[in-house]
N, C-alpha and C. Protein backbone atom coordinates (compact mmCIF):
# COMPACT_ATOMS: atom_id res chain seq x y z
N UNK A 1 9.92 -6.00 -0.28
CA UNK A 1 8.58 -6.28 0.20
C UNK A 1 7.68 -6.43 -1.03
N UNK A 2 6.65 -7.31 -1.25
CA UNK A 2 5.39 -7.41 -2.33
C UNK A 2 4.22 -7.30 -1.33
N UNK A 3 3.40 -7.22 -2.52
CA UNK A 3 1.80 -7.29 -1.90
C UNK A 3 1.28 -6.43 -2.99
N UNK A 4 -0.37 -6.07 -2.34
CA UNK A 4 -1.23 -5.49 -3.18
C UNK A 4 -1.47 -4.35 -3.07
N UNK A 5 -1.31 -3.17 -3.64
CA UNK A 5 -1.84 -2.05 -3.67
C UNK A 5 -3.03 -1.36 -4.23
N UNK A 6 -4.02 -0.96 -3.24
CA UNK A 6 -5.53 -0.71 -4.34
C UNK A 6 -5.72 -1.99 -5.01
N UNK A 7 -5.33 -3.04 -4.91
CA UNK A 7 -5.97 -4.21 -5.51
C UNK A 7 -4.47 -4.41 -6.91
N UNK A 8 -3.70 -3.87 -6.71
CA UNK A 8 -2.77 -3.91 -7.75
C UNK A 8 -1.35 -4.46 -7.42
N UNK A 9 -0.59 -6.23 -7.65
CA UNK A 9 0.03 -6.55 -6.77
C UNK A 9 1.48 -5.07 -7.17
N UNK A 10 2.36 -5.31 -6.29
CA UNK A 10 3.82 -4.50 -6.97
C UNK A 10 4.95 -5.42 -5.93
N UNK A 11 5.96 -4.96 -6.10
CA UNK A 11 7.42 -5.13 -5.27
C UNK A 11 7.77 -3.76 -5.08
N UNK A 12 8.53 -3.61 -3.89
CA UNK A 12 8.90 -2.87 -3.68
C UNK A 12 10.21 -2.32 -2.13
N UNK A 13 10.59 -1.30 -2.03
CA UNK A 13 11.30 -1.11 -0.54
C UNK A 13 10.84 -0.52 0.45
N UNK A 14 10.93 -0.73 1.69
CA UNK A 14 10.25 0.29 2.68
C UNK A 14 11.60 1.10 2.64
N UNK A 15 11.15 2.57 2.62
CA UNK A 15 11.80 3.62 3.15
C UNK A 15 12.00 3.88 4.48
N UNK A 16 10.79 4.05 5.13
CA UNK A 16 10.97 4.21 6.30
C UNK A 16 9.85 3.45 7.00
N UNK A 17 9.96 3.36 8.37
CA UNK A 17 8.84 2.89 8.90
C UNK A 17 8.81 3.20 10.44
N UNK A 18 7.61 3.30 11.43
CA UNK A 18 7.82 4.02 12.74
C UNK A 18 6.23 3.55 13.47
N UNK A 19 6.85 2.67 14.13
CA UNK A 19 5.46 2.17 15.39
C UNK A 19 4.74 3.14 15.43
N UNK A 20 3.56 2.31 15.64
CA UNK A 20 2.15 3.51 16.03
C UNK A 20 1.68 2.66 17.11
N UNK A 21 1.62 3.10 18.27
CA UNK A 21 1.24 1.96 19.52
C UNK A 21 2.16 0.37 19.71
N UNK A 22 1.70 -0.05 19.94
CA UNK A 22 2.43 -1.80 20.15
C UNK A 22 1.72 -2.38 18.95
N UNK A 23 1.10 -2.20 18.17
CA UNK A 23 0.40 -3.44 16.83
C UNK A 23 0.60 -2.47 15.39
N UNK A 24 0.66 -1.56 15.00
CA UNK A 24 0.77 -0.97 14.01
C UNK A 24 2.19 -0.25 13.63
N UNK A 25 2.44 -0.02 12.16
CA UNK A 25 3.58 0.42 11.85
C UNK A 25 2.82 1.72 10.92
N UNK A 26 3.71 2.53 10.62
CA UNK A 26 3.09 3.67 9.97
C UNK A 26 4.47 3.77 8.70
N UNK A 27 4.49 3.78 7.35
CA UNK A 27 4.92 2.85 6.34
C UNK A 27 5.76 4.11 4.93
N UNK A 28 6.53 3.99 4.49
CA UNK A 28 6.60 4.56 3.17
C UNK A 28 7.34 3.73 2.00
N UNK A 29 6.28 3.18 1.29
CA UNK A 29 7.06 2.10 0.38
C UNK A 29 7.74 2.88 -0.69
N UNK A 30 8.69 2.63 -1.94
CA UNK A 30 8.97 2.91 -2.55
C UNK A 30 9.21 1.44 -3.22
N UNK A 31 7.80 2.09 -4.71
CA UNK A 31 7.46 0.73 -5.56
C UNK A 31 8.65 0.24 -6.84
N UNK A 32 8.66 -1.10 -7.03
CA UNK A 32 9.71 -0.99 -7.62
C UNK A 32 9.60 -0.28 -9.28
N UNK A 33 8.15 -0.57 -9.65
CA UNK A 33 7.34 -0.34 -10.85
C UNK A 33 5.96 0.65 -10.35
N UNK A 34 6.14 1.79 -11.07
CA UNK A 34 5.10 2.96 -10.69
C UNK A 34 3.62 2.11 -10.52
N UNK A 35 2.48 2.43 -9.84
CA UNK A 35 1.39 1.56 -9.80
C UNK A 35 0.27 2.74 -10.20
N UNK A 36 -0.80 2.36 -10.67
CA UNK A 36 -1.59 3.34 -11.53
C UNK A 36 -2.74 3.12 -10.56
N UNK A 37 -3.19 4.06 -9.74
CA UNK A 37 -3.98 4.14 -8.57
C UNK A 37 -5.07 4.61 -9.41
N UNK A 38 -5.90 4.82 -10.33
CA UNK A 38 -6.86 5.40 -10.89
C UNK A 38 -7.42 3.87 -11.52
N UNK A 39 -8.47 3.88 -11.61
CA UNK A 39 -9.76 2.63 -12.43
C UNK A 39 -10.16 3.28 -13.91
N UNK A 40 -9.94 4.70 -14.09
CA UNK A 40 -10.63 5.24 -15.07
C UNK A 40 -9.85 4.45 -16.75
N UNK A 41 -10.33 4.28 -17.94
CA UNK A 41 -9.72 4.06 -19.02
C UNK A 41 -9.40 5.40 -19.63
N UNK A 42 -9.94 6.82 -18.88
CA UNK A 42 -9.37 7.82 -19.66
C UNK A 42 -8.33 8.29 -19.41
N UNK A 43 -7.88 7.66 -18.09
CA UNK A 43 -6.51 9.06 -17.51
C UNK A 43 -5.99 7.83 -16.59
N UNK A 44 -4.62 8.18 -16.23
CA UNK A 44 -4.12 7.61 -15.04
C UNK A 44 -3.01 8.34 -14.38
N UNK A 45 -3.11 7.62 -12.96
CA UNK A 45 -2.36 8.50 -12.00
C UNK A 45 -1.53 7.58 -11.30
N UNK A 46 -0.14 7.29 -11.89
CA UNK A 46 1.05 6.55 -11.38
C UNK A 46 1.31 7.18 -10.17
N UNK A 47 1.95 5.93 -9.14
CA UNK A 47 2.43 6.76 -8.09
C UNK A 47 3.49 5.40 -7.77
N UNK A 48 4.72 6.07 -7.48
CA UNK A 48 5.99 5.35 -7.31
C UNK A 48 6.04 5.31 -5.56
N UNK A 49 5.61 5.80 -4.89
CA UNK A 49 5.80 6.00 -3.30
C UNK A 49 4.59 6.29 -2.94
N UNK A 50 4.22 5.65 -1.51
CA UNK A 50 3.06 5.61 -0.99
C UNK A 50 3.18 5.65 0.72
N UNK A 51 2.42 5.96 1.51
CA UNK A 51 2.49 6.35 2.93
C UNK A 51 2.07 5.17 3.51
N UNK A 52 1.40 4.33 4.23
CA UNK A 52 0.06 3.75 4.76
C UNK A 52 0.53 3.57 6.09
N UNK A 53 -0.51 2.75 6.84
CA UNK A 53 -0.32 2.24 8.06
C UNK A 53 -1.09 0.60 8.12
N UNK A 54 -0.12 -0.03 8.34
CA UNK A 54 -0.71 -1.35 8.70
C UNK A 54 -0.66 -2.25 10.15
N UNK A 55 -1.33 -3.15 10.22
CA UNK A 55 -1.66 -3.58 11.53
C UNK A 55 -0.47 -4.82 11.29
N UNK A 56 -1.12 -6.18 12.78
CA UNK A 56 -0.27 -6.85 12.69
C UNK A 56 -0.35 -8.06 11.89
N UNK A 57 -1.03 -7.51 10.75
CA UNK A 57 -1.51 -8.70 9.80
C UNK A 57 -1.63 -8.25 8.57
N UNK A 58 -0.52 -6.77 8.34
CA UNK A 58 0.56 -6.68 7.38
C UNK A 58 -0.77 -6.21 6.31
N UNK A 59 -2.25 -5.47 6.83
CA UNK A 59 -3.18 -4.82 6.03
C UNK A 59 -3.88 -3.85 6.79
N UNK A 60 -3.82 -3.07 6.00
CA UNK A 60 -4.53 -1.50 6.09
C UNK A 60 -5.69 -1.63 6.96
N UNK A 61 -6.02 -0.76 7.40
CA UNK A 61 -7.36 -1.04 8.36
C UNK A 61 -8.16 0.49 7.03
N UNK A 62 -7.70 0.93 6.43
CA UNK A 62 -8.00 2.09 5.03
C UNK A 62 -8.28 0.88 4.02
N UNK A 63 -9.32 1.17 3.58
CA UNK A 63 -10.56 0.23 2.54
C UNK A 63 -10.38 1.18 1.49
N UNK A 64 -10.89 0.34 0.12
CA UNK A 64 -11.32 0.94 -0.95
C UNK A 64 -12.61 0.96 -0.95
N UNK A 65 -13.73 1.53 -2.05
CA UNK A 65 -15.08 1.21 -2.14
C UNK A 65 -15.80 -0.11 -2.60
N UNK A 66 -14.62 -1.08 -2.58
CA UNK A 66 -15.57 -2.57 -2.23
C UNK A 66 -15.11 -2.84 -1.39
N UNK A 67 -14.91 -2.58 -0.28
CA UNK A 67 -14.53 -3.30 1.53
C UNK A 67 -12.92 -3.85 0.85
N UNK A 68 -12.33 -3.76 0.31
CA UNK A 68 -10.97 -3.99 0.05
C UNK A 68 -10.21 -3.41 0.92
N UNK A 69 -8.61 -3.83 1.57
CA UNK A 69 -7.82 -3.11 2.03
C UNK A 69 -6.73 -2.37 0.93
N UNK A 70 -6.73 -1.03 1.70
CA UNK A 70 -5.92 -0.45 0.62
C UNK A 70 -4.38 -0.94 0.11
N UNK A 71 -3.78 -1.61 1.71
CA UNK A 71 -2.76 -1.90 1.52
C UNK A 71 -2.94 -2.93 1.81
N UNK A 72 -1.98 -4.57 1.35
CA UNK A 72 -1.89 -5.44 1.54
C UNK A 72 -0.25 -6.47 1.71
N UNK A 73 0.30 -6.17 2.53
CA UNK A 73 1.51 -6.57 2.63
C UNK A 73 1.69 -8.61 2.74
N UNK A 74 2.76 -8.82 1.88
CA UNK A 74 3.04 -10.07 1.60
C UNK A 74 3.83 -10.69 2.66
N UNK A 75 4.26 -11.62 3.27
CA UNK A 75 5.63 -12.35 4.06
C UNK A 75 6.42 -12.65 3.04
């Protein structure tokens, strides 16, 4: 699977995944390359695996603080 994370593209595998109603999936990727979820230039915070839930248009209904989706899944 690819797409964007926090605005950061990666590749990666779903681990697992498990319907939430009839339109949503509830998600655990495992990235192929750690992704650095922090903006700061002093510190960063890699994270190789991530949780989310996406709809049927493969994005987070979970925003960042510019109206961004957190998750963004590719076809």
């Amino acid at each position: 699977v690819s797409g964007q994370y926090l605005g950061h593209r990666f590749t990666g595998e779903i681990k697992a995944a498990r319907s939430i109603g009839s339109t949503h999936w509830a998600l655990t990727l495992v990235f192929d390359q750690a992704v650095d979820v922090v903006e700061s230039a002093h510190f960063s915070n890699l994270r190789r695996q991530v949780n989310c839930t996406v709809g049927p248009d493969g994005r987070s209904s979970a925003k960042t603080s510019n109206g961004q989706a957190q998750m963004v899944l590719e076809s």
